[in-house]
C-alpha atoms as a PDB file:
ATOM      1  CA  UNK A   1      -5.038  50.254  48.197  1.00  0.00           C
ATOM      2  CA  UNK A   2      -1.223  50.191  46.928  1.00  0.00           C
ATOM      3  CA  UNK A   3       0.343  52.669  45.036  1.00  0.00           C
ATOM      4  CA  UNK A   4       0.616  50.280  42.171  1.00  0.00           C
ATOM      5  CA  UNK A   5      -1.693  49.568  39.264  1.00  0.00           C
ATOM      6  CA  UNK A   6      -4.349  46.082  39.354  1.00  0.00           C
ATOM      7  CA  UNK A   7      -2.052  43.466  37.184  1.00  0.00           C
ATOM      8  CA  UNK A   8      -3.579  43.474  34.136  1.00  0.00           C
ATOM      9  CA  UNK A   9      -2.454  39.828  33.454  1.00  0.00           C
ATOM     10  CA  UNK A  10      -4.169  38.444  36.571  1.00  0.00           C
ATOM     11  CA  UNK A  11      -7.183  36.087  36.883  1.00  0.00           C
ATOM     12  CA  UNK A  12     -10.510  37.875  36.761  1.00  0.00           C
ATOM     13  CA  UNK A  13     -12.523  37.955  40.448  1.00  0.00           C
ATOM     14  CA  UNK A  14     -15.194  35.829  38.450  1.00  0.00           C
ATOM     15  CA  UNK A  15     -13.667  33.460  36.675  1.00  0.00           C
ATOM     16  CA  UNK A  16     -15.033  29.937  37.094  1.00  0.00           C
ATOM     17  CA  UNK A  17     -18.712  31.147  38.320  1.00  0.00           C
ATOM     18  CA  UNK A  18     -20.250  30.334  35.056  1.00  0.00           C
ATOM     19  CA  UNK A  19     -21.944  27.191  36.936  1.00  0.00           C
ATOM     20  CA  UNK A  20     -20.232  25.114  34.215  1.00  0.00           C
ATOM     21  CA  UNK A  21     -22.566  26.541  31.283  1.00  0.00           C
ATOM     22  CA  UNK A  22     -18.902  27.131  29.248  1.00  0.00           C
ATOM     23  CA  UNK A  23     -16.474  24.956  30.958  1.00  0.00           C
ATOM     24  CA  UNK A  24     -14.152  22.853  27.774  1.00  0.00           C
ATOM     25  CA  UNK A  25     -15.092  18.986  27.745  1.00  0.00           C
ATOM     26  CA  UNK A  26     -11.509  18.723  27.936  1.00  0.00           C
ATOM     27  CA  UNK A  27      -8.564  20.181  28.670  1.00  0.00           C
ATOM     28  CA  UNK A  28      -6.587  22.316  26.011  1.00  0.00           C
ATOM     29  CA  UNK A  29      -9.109  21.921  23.345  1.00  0.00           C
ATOM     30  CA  UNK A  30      -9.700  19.205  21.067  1.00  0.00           C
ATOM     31  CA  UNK A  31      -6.854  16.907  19.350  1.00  0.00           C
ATOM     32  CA  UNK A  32      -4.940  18.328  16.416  1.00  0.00           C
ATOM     33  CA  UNK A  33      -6.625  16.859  12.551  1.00  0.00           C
ATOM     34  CA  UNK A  34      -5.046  14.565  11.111  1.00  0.00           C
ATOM     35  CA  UNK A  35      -7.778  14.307   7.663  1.00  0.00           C
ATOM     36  CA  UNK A  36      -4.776  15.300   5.070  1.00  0.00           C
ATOM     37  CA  UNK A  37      -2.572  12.708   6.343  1.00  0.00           C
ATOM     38  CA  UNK A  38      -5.137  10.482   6.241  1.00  0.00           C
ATOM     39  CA  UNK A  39      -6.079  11.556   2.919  1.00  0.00           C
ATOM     40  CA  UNK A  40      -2.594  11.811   1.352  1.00  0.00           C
ATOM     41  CA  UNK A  41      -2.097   8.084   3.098  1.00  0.00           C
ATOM     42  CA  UNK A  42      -5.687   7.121   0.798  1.00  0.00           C
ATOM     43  CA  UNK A  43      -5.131   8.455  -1.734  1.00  0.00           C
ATOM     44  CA  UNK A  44      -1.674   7.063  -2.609  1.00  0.00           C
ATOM     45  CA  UNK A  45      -2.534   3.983  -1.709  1.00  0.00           C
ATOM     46  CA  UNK A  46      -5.170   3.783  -4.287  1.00  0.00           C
ATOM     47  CA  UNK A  47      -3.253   5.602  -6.799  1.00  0.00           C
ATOM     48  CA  UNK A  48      -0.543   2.811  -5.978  1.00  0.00           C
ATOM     49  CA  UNK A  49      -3.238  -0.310  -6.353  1.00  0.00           C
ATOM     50  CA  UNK A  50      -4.363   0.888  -9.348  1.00  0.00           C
ATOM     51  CA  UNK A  51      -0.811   1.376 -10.951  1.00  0.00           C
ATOM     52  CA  UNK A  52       0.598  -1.847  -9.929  1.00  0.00           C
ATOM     53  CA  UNK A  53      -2.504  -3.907 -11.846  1.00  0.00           C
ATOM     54  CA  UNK A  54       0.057  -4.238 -14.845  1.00  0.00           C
ATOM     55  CA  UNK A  55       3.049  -5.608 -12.931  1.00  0.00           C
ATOM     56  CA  UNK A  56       0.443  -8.697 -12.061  1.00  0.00           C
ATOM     57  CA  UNK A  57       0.735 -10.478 -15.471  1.00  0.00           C
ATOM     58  CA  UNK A  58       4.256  -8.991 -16.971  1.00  0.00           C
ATOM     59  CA  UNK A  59       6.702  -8.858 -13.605  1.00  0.00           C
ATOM     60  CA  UNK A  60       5.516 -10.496 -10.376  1.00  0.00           C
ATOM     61  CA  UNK A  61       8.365  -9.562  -8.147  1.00  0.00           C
ATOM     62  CA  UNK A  62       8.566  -6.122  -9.272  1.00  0.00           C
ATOM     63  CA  UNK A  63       4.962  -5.550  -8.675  1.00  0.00           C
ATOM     64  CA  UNK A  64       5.107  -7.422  -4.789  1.00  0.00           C
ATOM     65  CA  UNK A  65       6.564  -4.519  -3.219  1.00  0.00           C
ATOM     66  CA  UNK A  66       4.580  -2.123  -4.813  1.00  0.00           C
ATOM     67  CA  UNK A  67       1.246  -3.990  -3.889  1.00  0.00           C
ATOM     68  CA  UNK A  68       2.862  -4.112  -0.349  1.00  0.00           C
ATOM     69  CA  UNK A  69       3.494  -0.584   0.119  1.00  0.00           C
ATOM     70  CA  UNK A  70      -0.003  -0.005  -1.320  1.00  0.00           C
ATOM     71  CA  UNK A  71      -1.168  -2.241   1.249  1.00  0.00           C
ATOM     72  CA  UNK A  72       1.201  -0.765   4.232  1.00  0.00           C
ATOM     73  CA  UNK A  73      -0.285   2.719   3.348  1.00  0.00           C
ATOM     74  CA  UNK A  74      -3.673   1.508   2.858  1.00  0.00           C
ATOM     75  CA  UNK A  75      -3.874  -0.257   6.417  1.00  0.00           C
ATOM     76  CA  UNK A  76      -2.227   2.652   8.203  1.00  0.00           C
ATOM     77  CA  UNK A  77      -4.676   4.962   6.556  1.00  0.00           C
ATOM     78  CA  UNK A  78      -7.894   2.743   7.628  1.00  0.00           C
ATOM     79  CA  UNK A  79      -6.579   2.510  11.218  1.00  0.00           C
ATOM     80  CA  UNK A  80      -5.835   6.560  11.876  1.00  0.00           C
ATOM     81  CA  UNK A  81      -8.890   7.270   9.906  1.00  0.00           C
ATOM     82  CA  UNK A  82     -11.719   4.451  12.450  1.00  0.00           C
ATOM     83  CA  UNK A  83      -9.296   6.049  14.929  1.00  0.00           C
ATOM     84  CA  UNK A  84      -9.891  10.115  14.002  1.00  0.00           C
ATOM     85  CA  UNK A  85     -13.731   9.537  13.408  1.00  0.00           C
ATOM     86  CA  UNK A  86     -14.093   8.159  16.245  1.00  0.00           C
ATOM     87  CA  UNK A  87     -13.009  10.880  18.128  1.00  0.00           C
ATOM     88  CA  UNK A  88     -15.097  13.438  16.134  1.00  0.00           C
ATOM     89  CA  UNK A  89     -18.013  11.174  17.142  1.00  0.00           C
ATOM     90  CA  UNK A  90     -17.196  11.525  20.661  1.00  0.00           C
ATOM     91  CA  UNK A  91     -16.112  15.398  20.341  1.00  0.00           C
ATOM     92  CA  UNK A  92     -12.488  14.934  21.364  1.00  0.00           C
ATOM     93  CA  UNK A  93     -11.437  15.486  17.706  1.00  0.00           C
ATOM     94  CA  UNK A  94     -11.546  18.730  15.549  1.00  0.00           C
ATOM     95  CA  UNK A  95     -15.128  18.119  13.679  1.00  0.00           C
ATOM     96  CA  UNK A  96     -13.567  20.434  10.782  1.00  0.00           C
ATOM     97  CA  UNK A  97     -11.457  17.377   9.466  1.00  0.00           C
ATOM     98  CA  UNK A  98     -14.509  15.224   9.030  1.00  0.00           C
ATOM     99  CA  UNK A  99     -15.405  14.791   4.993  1.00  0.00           C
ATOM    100  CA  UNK A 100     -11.861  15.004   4.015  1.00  0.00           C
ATOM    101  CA  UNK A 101     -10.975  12.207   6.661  1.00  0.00           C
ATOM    102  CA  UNK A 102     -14.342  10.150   5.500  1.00  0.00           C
ATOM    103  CA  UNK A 103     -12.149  10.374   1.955  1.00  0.00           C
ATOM    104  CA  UNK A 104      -9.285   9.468   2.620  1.00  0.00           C
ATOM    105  CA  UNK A 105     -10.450   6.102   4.403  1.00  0.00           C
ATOM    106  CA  UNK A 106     -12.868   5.556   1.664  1.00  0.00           C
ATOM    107  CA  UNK A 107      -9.341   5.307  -0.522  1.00  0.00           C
ATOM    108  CA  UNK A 108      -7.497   3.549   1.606  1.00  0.00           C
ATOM    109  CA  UNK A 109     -10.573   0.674   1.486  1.00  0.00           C
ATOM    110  CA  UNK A 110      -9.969   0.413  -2.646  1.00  0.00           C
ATOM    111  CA  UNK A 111      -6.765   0.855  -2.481  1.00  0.00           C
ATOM    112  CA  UNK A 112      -6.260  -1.784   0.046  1.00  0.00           C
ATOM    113  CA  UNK A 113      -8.747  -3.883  -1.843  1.00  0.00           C
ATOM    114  CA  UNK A 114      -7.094  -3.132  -5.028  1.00  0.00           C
ATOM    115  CA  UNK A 115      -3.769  -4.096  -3.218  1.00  0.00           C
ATOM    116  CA  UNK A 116      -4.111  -7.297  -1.720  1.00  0.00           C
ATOM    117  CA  UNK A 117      -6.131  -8.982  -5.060  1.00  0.00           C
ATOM    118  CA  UNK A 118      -3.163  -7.578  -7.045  1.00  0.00           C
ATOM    119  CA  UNK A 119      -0.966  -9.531  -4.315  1.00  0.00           C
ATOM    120  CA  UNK A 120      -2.664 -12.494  -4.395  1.00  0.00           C
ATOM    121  CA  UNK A 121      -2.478 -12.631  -8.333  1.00  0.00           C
ATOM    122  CA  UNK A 122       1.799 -11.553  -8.616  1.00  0.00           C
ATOM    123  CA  UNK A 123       2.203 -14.046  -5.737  1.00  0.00           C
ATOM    124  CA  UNK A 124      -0.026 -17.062  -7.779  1.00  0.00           C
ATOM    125  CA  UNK A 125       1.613 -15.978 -10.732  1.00  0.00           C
ATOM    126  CA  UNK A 126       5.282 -16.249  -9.418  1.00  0.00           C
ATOM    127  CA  UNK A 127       4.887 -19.284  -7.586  1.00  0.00           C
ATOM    128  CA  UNK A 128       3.447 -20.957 -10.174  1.00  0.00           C
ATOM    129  CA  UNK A 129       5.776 -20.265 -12.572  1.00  0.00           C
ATOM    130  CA  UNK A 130       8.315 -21.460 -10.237  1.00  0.00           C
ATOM    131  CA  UNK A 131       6.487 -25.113  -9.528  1.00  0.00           C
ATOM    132  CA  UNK A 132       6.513 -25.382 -13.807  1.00  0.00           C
ATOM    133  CA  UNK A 133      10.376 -24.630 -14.248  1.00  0.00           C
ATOM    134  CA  UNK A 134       9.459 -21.469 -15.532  1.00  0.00           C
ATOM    135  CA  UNK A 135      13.048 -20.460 -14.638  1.00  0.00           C
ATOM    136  CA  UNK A 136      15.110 -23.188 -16.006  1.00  0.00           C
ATOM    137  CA  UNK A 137      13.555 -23.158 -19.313  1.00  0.00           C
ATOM    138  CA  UNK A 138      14.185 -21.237 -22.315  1.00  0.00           C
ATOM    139  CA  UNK A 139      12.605 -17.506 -23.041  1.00  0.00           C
END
């Protein structure tokens, strides 16, 4: 024996021999949760899609970016959120995450829905107030 003390940082003599009863299904843990991005993304949008109903009948062109970035949100939200659940499903995702991620895409769907029939309408609306010289004529 040496005339210094056993390393107290070192690896234990057993480690590993657990015949794989604990080992990690993956390497440093599971993936970081996204759920209040994903909600914060929802919820916006839907706040947004609701909101911009007015600008359909009395300003079209105001209300087309504001449907847009409802819609930009909305998507974005959908995608991370299919993408997060999926990895809870498959246990590469933190599981804690879960109901508030659920949310969040469940308000990204209406808000995206609320979105892109409020785009339709301000894009109808403009254009056809362009094809009847709805600019040329008097107020």
């Amino acid at each position: 024996m040496s005339d210094f003390p056993e390393n107290p940082y070192s690896t234990p003599a057993n480690f590993g021999d657990d015949d794989g009863k604990y080992s990690p299904q993956f390497a440093g843990g599971p993936q970081h949760d996204r759920s209040s991005s994903v909600l914060v993304m929802g919820l916006i949008s839907m706040i947004l899609g609701i909101l911009g109903a007015p600008f359909v009948l009395c300003c079209g062109c105001i209300g087309i970016p504001v449907h847009l970035i409802a819609a930009g949100l909305g998507i974005a939200a959908v995608v991370m959120a299919r993408s997060d659940l999926h990895g809870i499903a498959i246990g590469i995702r933190d599981p804690r995450g879960e109901s508030n991620t659920r949310l969040g895409f469940w308000f990204a769907v209406t808000g995206l829905v609320f979105a892109m029939l409020e785009l339709l309408a301000s894009v109808g609306f403009v254009a056809f107030g362009i094809a009847t010289n709805g600019f040329e004529g008097e107020f």
